[in-house]
C-alpha atoms as a PDB file:
ATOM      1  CA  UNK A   1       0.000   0.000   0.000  1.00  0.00           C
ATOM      2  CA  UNK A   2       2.944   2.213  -0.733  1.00  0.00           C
ATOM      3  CA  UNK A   3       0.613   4.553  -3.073  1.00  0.00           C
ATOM      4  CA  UNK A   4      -1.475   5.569  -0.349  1.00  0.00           C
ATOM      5  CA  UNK A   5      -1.679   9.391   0.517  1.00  0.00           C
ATOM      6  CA  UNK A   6      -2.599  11.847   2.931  1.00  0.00           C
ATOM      7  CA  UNK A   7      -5.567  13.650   1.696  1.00  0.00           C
ATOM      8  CA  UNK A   8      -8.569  15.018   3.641  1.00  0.00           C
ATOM      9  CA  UNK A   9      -9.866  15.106   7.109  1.00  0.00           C
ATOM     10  CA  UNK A  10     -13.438  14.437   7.323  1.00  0.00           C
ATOM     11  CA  UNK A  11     -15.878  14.444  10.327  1.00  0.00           C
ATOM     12  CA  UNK A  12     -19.180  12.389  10.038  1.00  0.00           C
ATOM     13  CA  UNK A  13     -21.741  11.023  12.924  1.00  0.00           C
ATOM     14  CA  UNK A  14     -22.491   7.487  12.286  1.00  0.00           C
ATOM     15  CA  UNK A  15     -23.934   5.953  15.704  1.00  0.00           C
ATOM     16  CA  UNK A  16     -26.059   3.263  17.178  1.00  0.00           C
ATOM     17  CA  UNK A  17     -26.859   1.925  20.754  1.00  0.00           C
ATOM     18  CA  UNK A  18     -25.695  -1.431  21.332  1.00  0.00           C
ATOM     19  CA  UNK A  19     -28.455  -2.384  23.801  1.00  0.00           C
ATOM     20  CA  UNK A  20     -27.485  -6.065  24.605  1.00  0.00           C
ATOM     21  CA  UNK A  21     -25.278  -8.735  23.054  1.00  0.00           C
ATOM     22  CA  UNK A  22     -27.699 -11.805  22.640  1.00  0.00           C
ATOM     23  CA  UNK A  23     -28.922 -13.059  19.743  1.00  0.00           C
ATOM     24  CA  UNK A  24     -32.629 -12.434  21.117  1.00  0.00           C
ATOM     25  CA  UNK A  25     -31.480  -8.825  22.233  1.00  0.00           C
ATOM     26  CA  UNK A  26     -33.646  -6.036  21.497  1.00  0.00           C
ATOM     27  CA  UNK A  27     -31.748  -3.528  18.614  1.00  0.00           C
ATOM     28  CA  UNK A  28     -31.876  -0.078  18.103  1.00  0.00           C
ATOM     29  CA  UNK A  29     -33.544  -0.068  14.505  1.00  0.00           C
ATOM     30  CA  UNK A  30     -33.660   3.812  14.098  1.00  0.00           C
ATOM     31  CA  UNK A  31     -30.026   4.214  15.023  1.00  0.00           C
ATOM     32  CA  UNK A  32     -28.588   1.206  13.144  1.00  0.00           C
ATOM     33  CA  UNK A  33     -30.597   2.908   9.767  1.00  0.00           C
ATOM     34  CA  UNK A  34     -29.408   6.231  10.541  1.00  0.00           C
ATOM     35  CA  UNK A  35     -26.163   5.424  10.925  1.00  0.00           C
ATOM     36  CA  UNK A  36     -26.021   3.483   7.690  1.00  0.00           C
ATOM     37  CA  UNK A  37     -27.900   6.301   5.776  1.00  0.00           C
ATOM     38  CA  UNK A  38     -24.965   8.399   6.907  1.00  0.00           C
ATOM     39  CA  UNK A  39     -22.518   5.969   5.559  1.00  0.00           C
ATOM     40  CA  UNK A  40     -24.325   5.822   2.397  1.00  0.00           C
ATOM     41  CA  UNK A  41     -24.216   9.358   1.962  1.00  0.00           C
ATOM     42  CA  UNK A  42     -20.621   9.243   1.710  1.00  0.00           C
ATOM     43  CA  UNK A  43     -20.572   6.549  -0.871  1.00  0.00           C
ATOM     44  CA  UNK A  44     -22.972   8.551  -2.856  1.00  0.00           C
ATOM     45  CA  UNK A  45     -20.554  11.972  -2.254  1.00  0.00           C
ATOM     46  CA  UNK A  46     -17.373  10.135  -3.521  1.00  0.00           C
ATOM     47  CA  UNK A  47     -19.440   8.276  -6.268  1.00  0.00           C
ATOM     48  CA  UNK A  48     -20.594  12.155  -7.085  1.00  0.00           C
ATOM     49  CA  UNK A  49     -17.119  12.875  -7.006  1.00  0.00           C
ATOM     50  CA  UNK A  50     -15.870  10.280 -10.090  1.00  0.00           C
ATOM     51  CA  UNK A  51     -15.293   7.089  -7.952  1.00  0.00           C
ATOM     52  CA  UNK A  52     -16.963   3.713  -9.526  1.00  0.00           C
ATOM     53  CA  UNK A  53     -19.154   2.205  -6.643  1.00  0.00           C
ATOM     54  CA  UNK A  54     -17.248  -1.004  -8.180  1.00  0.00           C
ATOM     55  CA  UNK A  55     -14.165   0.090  -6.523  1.00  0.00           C
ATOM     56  CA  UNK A  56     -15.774   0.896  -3.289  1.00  0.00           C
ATOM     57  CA  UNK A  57     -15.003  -1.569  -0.536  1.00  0.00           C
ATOM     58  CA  UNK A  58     -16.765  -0.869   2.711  1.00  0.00           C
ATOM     59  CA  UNK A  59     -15.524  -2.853   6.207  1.00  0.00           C
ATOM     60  CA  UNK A  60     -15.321  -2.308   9.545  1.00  0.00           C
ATOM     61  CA  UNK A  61     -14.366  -4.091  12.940  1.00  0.00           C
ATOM     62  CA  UNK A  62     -16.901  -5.018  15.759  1.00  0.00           C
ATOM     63  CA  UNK A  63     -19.802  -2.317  15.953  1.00  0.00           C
ATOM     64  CA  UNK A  64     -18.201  -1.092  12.295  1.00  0.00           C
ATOM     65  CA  UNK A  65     -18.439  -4.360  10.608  1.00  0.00           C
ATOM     66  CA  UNK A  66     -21.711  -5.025  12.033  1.00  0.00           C
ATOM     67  CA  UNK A  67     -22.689  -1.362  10.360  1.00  0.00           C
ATOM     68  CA  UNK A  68     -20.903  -2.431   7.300  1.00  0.00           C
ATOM     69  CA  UNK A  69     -22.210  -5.385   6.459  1.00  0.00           C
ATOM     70  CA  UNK A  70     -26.258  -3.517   7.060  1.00  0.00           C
ATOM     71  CA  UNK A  71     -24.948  -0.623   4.640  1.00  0.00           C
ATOM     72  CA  UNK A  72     -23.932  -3.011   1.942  1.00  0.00           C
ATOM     73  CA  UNK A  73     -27.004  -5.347   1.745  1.00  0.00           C
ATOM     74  CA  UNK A  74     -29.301  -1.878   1.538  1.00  0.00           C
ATOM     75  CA  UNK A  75     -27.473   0.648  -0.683  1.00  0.00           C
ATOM     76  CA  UNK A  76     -28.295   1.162  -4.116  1.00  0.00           C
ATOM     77  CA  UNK A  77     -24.746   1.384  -5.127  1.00  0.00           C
ATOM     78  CA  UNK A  78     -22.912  -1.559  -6.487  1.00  0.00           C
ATOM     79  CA  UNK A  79     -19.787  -2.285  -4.531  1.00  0.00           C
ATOM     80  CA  UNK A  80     -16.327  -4.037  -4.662  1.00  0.00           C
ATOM     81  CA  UNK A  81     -16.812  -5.886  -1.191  1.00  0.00           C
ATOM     82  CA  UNK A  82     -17.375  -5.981   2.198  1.00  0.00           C
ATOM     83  CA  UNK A  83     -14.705  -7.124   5.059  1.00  0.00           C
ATOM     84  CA  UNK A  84     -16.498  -7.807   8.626  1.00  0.00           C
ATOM     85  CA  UNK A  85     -14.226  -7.932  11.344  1.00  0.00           C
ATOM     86  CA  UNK A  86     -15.877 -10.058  14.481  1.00  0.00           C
ATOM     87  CA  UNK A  87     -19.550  -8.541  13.738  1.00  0.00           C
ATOM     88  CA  UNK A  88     -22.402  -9.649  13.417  1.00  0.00           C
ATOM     89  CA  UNK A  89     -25.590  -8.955  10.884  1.00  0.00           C
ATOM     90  CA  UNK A  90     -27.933  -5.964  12.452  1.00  0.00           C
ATOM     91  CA  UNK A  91     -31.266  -6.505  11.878  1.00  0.00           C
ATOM     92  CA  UNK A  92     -31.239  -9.425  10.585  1.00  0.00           C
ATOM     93  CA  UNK A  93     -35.012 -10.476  11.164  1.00  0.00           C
ATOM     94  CA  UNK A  94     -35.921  -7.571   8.016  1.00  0.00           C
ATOM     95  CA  UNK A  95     -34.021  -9.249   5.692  1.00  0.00           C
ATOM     96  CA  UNK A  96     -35.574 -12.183   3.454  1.00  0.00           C
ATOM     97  CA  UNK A  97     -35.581 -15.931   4.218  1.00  0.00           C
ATOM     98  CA  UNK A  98     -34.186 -16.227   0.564  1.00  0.00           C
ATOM     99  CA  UNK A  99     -31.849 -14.338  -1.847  1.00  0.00           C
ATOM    100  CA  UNK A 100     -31.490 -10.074  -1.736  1.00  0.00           C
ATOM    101  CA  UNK A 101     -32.858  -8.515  -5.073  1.00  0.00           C
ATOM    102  CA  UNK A 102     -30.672  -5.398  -4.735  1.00  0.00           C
ATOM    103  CA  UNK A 103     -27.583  -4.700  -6.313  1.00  0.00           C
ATOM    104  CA  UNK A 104     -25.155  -6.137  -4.038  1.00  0.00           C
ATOM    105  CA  UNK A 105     -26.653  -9.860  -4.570  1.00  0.00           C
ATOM    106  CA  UNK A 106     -23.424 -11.162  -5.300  1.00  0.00           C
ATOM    107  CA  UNK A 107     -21.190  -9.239  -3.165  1.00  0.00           C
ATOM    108  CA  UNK A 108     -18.261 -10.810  -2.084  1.00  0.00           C
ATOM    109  CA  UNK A 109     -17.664 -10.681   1.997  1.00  0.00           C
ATOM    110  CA  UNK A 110     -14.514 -11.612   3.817  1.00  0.00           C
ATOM    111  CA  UNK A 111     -15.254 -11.937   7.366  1.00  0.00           C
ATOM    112  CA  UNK A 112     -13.060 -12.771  10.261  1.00  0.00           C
ATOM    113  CA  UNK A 113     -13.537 -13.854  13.664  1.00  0.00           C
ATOM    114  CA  UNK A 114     -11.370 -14.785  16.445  1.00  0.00           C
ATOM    115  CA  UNK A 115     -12.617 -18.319  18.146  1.00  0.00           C
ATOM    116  CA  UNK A 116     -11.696 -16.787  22.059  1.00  0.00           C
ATOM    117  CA  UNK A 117     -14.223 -13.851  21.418  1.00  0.00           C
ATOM    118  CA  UNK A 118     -15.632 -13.020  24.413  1.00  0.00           C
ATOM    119  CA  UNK A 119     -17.799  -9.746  23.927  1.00  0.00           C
ATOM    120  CA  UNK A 120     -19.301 -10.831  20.440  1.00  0.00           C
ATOM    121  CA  UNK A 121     -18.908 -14.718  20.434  1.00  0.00           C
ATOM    122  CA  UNK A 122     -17.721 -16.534  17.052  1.00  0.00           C
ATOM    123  CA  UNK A 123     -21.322 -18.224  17.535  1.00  0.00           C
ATOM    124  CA  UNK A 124     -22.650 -14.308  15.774  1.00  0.00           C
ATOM    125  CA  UNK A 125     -20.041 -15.013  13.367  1.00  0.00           C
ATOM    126  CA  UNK A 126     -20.990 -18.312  12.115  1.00  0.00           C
ATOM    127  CA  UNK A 127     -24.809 -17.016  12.353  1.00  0.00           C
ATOM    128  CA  UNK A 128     -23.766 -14.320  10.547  1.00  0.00           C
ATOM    129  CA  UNK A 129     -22.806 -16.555   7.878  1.00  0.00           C
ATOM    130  CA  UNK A 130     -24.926 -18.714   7.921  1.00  0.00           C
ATOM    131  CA  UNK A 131     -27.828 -16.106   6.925  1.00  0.00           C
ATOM    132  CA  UNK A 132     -25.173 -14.187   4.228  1.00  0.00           C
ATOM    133  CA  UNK A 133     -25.133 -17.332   2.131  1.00  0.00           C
ATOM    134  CA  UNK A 134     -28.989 -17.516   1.789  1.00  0.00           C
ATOM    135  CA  UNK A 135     -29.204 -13.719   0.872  1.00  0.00           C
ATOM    136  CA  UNK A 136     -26.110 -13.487  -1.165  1.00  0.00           C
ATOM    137  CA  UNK A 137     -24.049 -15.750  -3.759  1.00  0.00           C
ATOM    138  CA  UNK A 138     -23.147 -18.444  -1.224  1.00  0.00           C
ATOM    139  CA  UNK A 139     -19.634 -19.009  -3.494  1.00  0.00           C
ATOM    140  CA  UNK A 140     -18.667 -15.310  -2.371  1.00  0.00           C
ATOM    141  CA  UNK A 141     -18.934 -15.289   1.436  1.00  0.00           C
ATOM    142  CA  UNK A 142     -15.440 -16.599   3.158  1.00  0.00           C
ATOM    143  CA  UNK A 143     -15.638 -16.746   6.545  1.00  0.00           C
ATOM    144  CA  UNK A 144     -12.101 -17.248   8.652  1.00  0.00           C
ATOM    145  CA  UNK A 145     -11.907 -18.194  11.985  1.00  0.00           C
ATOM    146  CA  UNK A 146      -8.303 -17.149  14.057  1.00  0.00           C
ATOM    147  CA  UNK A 147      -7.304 -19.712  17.146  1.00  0.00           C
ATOM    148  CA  UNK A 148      -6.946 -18.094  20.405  1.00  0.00           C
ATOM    149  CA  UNK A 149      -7.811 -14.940  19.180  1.00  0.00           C
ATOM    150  CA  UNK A 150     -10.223 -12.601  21.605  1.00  0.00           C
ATOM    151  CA  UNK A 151     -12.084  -9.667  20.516  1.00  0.00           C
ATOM    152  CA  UNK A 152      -9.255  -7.798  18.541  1.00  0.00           C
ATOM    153  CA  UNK A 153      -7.111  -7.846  15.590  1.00  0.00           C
ATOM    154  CA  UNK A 154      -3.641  -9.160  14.326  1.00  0.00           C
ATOM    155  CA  UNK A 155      -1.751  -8.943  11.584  1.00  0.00           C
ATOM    156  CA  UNK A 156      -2.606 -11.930  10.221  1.00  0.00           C
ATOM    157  CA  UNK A 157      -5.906 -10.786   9.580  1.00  0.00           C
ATOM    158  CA  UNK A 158      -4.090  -7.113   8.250  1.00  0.00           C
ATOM    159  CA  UNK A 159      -2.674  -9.609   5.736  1.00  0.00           C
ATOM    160  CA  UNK A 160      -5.463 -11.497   4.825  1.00  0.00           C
ATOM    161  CA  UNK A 161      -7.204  -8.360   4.169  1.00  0.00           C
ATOM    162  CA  UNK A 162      -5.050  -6.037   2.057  1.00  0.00           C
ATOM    163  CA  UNK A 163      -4.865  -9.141  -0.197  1.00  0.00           C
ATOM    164  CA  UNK A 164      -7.860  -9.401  -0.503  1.00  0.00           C
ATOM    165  CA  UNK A 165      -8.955  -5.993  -0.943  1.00  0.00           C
ATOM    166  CA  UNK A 166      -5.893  -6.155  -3.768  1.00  0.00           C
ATOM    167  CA  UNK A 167      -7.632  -8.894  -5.169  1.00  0.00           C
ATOM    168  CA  UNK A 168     -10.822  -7.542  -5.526  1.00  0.00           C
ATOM    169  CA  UNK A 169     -10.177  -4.099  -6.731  1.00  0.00           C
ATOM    170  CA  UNK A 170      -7.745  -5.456  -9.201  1.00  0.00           C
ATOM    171  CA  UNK A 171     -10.800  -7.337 -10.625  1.00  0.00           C
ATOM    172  CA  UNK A 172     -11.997  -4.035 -11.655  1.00  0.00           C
ATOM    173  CA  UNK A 173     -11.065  -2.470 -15.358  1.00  0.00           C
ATOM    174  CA  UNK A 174     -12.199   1.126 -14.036  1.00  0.00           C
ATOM    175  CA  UNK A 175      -8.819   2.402 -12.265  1.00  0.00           C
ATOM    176  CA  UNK A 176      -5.396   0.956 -11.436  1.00  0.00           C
ATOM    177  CA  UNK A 177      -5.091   0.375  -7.819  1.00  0.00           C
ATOM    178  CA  UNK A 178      -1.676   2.670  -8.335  1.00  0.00           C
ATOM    179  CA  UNK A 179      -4.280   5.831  -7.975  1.00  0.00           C
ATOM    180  CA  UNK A 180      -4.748   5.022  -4.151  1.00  0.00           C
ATOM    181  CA  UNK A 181      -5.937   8.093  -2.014  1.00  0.00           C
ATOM    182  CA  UNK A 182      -6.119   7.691   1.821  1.00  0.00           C
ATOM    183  CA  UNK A 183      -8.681  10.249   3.890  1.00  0.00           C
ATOM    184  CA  UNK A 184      -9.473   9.435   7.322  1.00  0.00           C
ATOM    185  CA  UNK A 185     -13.243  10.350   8.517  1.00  0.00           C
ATOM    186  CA  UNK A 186     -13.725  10.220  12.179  1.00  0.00           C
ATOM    187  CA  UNK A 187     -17.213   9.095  14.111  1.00  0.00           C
ATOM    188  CA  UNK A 188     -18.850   9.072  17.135  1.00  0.00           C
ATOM    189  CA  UNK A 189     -18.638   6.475  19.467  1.00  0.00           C
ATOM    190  CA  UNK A 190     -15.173   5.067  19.234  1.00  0.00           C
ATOM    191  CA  UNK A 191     -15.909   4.602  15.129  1.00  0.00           C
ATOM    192  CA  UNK A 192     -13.404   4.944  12.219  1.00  0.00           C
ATOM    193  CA  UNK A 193     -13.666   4.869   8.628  1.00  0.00           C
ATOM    194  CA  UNK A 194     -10.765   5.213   6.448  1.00  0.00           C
ATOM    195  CA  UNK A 195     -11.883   6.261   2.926  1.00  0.00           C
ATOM    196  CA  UNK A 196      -9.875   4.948   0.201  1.00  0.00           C
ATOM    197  CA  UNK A 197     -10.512   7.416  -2.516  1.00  0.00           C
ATOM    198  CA  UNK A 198      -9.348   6.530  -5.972  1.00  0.00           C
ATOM    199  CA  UNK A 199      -9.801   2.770  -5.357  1.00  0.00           C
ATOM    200  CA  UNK A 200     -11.878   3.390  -2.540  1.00  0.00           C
ATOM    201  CA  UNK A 201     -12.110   1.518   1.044  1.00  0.00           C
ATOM    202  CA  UNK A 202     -14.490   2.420   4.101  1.00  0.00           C
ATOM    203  CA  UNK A 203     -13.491   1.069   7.288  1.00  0.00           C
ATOM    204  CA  UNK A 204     -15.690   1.838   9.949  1.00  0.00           C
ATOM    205  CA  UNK A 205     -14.204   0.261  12.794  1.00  0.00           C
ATOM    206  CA  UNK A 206     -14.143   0.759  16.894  1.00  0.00           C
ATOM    207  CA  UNK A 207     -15.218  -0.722  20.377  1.00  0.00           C
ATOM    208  CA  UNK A 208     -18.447  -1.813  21.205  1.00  0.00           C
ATOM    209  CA  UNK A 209     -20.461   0.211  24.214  1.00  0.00           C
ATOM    210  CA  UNK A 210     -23.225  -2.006  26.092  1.00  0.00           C
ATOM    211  CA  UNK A 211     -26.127   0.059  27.045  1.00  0.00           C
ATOM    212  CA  UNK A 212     -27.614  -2.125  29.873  1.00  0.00           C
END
């Protein structure tokens, strides 16, 4: 990732209460849409701004991924990918039993999960999953599981990542990945999303916060 570059500071609200962390827990539907109609705003902006929604990969870690992988099933806009970082599915009760109609039908999702998770359990993982390959192109979803990992990162998963997002956004004929742009856009709560502009990535990652 040697092209990327320093561009623009950007400041955007994207928030939801995380009331429990149950599958059967009650979710805050107005927040979780919200939020994702603010990340979609941004995809439209930079779409606006010249960017294919083809080379538009949006991800995210915990509450981000969870918020990722919601955006990408509703938007309009066609994208690249989708990498879910020890999430879970919001909402997933509104989606259909079956296969999405939208435009992101056969998205391709990398998610990753540590097996020693103990704030969102590899069990919402595996759900997760589970209810992706019904919606989407079954062929697409990879789901990888990291031993003795807890609720964080590693560079293993860095790795398996930026080769992946090389992978897909080399799939596209629209731009070289050589015109990478990097702008960071801050959020609320503990979120992060690094915008890739140019061969575009968001990563909305942070920390979870329990509202009990």
């Amino acid at each position: 990732m040697d092209a990327l570059m320093s561009n623009a500071l950007v400041n955007v609200f994207v928030r939801f209460d995380i009331i429990g962390l149950s599958p059967d827990s009650q979710e805050d539907e107005a927040g979780i849409k919200q939020a994702a109609e603010n990340v979609k705003a941004l995809i439209d902006q930079e779409v606006k701004n010249g960017i294919p929604s083809n080379r538009i990969i949006l991800g995210g870690f915990s509450q981000g991924g969870a918020l990722s992988l919601y955006t990408a099933l509703t938007t309009h806009q066609k994208l690249a990918g989708v990498v879910a970082l020890s999430c879970w599915l919001p909402l997933r009760a509104t989606f259909p039993q079956g296969p999405i109609s939208g435009v992101n039908k056969d998205i391709a999702v990398l998610q990753c999960h540590g097996d020693c998770d103990p704030l969102v359990p590899v069990m919402f993982g595996s759900l997760t999953v589970e209810k992706l390959k019904t919606m989407i192109n079954p062929a697409n979803v990879t789901f990888k599981t990291y031993s003795g990992m807890m609720h964080s990162s590693s560079l293993e998963i860095g790795r398996a990542v930026q080769h992946q997002d090389i992978l897909w956004l080399s799939s596209s004929d629209t731009l070289p990945t050589e015109d990478l742009l990097f702008r960071n856009v801050t959020a609320s709560l503990m979120l992060h999303l690094n915008l890739f502009v140019e061969a575009a990535i968001f990563f909305v990652s942070g920390y979870l916060t329990e509202r009990v």
